[in-house]
C-alpha atoms as a PDB file:
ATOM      1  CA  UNK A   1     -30.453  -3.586 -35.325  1.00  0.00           C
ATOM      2  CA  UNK A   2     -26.755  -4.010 -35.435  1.00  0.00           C
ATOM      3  CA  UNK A   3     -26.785  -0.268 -34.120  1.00  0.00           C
ATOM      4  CA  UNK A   4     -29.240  -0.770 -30.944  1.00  0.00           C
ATOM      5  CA  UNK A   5     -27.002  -3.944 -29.937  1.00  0.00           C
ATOM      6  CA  UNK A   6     -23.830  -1.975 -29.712  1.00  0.00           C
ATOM      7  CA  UNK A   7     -25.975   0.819 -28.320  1.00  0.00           C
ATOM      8  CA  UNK A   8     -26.606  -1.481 -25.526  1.00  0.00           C
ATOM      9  CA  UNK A   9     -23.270  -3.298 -25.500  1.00  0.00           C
ATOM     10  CA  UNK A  10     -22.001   0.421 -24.628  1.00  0.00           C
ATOM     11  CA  UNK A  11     -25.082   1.050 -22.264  1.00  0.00           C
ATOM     12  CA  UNK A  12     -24.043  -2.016 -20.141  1.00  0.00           C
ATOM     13  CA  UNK A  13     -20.388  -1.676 -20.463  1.00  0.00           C
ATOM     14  CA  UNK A  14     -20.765   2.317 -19.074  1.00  0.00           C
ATOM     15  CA  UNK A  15     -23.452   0.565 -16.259  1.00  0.00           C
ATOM     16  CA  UNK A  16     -20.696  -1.471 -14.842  1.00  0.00           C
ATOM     17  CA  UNK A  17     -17.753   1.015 -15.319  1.00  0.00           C
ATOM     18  CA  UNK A  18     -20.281   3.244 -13.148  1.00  0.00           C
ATOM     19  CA  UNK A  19     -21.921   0.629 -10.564  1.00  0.00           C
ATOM     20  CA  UNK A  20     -21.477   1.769  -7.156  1.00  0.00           C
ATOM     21  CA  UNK A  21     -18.732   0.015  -5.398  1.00  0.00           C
ATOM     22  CA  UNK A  22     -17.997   0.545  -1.472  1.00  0.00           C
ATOM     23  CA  UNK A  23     -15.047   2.401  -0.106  1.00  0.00           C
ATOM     24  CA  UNK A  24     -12.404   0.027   1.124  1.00  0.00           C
ATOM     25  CA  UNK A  25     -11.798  -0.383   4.530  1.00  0.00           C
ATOM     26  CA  UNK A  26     -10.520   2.869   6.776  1.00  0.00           C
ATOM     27  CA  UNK A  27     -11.270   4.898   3.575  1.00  0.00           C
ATOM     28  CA  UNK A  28     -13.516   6.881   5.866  1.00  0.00           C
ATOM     29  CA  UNK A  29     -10.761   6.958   8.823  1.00  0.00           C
ATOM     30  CA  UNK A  30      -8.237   8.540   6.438  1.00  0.00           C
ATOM     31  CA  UNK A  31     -10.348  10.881   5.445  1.00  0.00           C
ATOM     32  CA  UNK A  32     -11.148  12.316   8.502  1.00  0.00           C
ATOM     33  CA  UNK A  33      -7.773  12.376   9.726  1.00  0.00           C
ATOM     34  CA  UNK A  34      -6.644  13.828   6.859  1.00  0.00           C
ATOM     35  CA  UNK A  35      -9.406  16.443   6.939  1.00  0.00           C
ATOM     36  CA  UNK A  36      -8.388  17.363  11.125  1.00  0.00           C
ATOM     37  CA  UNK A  37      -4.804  17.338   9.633  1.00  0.00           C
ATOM     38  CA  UNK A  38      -5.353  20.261   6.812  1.00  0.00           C
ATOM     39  CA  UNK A  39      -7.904  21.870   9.873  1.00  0.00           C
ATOM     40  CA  UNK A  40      -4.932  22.067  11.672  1.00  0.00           C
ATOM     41  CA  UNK A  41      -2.684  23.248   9.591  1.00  0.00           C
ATOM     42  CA  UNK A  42      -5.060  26.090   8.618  1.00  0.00           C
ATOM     43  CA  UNK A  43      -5.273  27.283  12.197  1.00  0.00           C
ATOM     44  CA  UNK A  44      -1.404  27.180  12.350  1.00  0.00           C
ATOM     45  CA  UNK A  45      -1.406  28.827   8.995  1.00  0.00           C
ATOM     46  CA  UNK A  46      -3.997  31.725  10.777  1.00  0.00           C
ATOM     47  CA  UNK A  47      -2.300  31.748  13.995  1.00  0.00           C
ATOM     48  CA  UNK A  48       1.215  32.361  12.113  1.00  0.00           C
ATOM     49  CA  UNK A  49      -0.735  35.361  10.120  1.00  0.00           C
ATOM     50  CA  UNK A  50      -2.119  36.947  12.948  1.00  0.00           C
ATOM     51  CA  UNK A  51       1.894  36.671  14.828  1.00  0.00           C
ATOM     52  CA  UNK A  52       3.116  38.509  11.821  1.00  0.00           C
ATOM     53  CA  UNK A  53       0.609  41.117  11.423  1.00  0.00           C
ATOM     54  CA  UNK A  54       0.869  41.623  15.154  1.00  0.00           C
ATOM     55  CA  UNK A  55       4.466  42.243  14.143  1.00  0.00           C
ATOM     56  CA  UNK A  56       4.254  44.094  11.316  1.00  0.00           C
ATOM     57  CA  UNK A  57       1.540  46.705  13.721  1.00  0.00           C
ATOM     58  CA  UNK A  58       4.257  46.616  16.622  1.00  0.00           C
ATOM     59  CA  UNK A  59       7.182  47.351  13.638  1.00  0.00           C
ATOM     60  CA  UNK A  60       5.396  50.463  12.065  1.00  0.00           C
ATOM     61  CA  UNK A  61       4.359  51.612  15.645  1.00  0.00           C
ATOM     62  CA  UNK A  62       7.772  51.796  16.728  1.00  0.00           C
ATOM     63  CA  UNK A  63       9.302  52.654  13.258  1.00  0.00           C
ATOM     64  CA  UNK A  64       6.419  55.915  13.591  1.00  0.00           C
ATOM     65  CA  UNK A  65       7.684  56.795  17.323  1.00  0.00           C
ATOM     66  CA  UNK A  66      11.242  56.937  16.655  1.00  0.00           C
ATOM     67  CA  UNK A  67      10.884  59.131  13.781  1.00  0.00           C
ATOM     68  CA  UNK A  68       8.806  61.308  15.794  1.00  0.00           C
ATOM     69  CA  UNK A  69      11.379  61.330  18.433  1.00  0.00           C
ATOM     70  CA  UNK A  70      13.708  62.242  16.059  1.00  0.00           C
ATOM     71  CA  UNK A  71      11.446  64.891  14.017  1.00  0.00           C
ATOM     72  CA  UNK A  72      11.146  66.397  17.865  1.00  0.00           C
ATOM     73  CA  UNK A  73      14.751  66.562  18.479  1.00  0.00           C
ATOM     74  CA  UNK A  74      15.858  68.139  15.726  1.00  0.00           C
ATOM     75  CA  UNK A  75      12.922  70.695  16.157  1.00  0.00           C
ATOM     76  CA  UNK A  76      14.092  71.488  19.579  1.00  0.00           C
ATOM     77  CA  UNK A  77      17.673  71.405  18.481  1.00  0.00           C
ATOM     78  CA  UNK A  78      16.892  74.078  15.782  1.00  0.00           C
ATOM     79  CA  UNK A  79      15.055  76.180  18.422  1.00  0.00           C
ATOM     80  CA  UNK A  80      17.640  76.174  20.543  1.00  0.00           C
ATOM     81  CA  UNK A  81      20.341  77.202  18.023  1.00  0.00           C
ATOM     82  CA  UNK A  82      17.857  80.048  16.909  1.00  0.00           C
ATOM     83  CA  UNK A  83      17.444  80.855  20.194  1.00  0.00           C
ATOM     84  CA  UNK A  84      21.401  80.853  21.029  1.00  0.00           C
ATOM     85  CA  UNK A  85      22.209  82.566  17.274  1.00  0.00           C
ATOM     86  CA  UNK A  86      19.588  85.363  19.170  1.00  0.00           C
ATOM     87  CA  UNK A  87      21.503  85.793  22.482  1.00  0.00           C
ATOM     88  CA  UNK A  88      24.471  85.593  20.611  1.00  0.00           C
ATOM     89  CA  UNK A  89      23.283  88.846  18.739  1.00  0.00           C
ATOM     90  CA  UNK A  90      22.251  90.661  21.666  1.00  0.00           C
ATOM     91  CA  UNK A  91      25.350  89.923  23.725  1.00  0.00           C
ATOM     92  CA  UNK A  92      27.212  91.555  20.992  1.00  0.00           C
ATOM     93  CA  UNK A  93      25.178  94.477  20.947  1.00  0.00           C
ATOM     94  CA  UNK A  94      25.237  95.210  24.786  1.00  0.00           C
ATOM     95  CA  UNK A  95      28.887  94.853  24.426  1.00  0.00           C
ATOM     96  CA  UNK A  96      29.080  97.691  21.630  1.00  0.00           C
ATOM     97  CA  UNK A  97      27.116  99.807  24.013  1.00  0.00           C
ATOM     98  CA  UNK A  98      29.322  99.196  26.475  1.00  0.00           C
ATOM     99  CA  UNK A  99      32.588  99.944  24.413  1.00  0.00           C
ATOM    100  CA  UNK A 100      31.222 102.750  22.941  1.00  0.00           C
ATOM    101  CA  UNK A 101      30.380 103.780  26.749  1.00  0.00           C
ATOM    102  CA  UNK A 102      33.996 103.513  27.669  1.00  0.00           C
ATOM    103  CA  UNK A 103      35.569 104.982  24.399  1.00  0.00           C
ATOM    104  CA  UNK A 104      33.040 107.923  25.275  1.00  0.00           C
ATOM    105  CA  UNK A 105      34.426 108.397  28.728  1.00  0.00           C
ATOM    106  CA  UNK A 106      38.119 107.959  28.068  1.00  0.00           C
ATOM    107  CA  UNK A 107      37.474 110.983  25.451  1.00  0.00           C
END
């Protein structure tokens, strides 16, 4: 019997340890204003997210144009030494012909 009487020494001990007991007052207040406060922050936490990946989008855009621009230049720069390297070349053969002309002539 000694058992069953601390059995229920323990059984009403836990029964009080776990009666219900109301919130004190403005428990509820604080926890709505601190559950708007974290709401807010978690929009300012989004809103910051969305500001950087809008700036990380704008950042590879323009990091992607310039390099374009610059691929582009130095493809038209190439060209236009090939292109120079090429009239080069045939200036120097017109002016063979020509020599050759005139050392023909004088002999």
């Amino acid at each position: 019997m000694d058992e069953l009487d601390g059995m229920s020494e323990l059984e009403q001990r836990l029964r009080e340890d776990l009666r219900r007991v109301p919130a004190p007052l403005g428990f509820e207040a604080r926890v709505m204003m601190a559950a708007r406060e974290q709401d807010g922050r978690r929009r300012w936490m989004r809103l910051r997210a969305s500001w950087a990946g809008l700036v990380l989008l704008l950042s590879v855009g323009l990091g992607a144009a310039v390099e374009y621009e610059h691929v582009s230049y130095q493809r038209k720069a190439a060209e236009a030494h090939e292109q120079a390297g090429l009239a080069l070349h045939i200036a120097a053969q017109k002016l063979d012909l020509v020599r050759h002309e005139l050392n023909d002539k004088e002999n």
